[in-house]
C-alpha atoms as a PDB file:
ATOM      1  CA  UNK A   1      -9.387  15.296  -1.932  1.00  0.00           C
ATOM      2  CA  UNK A   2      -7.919  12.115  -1.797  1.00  0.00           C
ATOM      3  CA  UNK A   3      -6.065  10.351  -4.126  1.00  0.00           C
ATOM      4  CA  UNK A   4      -6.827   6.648  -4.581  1.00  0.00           C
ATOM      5  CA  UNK A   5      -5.064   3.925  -6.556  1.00  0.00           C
ATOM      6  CA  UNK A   6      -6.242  -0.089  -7.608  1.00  0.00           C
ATOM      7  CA  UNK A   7      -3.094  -2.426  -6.531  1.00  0.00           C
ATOM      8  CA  UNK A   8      -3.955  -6.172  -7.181  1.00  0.00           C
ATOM      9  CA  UNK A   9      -7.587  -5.289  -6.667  1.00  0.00           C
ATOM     10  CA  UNK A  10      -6.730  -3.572  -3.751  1.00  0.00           C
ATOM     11  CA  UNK A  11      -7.881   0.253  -2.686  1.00  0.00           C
ATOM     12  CA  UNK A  12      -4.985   2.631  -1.289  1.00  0.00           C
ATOM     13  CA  UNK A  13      -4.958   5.864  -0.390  1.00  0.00           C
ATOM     14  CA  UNK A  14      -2.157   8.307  -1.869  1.00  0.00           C
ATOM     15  CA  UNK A  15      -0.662  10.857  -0.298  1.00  0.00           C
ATOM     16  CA  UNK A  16       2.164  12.916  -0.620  1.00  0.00           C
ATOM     17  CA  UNK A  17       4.782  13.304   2.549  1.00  0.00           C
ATOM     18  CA  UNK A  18       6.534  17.017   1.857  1.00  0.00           C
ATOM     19  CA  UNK A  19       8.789  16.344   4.708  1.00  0.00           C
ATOM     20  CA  UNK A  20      10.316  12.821   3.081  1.00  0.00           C
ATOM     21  CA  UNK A  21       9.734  14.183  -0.857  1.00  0.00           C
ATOM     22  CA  UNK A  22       7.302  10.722  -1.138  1.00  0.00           C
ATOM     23  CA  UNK A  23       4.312   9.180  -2.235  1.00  0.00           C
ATOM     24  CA  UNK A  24       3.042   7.288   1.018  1.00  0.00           C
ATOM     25  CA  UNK A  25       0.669   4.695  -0.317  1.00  0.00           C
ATOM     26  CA  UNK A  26      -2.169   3.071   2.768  1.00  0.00           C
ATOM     27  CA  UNK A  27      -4.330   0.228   1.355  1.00  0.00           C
ATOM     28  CA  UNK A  28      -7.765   0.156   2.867  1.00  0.00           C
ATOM     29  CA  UNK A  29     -10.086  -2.737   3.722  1.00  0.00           C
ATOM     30  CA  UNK A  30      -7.719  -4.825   5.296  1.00  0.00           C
ATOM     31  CA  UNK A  31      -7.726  -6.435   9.015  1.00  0.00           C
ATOM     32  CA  UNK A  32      -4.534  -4.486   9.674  1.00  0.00           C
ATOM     33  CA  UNK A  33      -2.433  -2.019   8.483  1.00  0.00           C
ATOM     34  CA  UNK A  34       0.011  -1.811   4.872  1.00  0.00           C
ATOM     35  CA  UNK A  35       1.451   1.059   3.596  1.00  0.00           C
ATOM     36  CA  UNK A  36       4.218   1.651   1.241  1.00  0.00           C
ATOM     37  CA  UNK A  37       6.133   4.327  -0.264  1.00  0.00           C
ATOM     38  CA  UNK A  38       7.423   5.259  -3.911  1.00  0.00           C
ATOM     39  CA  UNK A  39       8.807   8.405  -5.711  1.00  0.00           C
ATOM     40  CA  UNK A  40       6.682   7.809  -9.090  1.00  0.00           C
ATOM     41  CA  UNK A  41       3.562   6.016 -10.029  1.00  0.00           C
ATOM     42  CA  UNK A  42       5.564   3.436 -11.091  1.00  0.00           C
ATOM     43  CA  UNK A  43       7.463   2.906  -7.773  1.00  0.00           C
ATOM     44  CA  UNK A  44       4.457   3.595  -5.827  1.00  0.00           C
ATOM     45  CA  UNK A  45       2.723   0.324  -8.142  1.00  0.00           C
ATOM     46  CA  UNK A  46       5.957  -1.971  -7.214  1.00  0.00           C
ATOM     47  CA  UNK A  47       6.057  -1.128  -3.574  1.00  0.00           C
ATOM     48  CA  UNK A  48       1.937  -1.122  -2.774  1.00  0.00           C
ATOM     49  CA  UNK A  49       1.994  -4.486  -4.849  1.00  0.00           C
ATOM     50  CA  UNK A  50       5.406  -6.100  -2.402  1.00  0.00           C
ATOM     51  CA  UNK A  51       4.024  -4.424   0.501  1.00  0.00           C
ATOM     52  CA  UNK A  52       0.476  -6.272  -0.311  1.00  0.00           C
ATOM     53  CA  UNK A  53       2.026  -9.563  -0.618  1.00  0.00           C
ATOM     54  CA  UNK A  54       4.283  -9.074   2.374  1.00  0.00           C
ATOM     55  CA  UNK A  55       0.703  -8.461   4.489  1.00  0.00           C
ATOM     56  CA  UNK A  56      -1.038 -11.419   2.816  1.00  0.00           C
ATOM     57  CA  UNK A  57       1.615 -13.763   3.408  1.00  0.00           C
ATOM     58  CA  UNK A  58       1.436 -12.784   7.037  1.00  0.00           C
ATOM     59  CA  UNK A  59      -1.697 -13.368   7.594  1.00  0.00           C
ATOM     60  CA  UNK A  60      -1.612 -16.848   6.206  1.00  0.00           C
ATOM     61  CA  UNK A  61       1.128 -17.794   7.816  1.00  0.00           C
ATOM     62  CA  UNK A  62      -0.822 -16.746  11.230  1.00  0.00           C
ATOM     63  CA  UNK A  63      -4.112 -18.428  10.046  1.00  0.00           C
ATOM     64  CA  UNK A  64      -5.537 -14.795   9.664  1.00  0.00           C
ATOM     65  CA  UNK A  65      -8.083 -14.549   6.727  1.00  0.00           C
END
């Protein structure tokens, strides 16, 4: 089963790293790859949304759509 969560209208897909004791958030849909990692739902939410913006001001800053 996997666990999904809606970030800025984004889909990610949650799972949970034993080895680190973390969340490890990997949005889906994208040209390339984000991923993010949080120790709540509430961390998980700030992270996916910073690591989202972090991705989308890459690509426009490389003309990448």
């Amino acid at each position: 089963m996997q666990n999904i969560m809606m970030i800025n209208n984004n889909k990610a897909i949650i799972q949970y790293d034993p080895k680190l004791g973390l969340y490890r958030g990997e949005f889906v849909g994208l040209n390339g790859g984000a991923d993010f990692y949080g120790d709540s739902i509430d961390a998980l939410e700030r992270e996916g949304s910073q690591s989202l913006q972090t991705f989308m001001d890459v690509c426009q800053e490389n003309g990448i759509e």
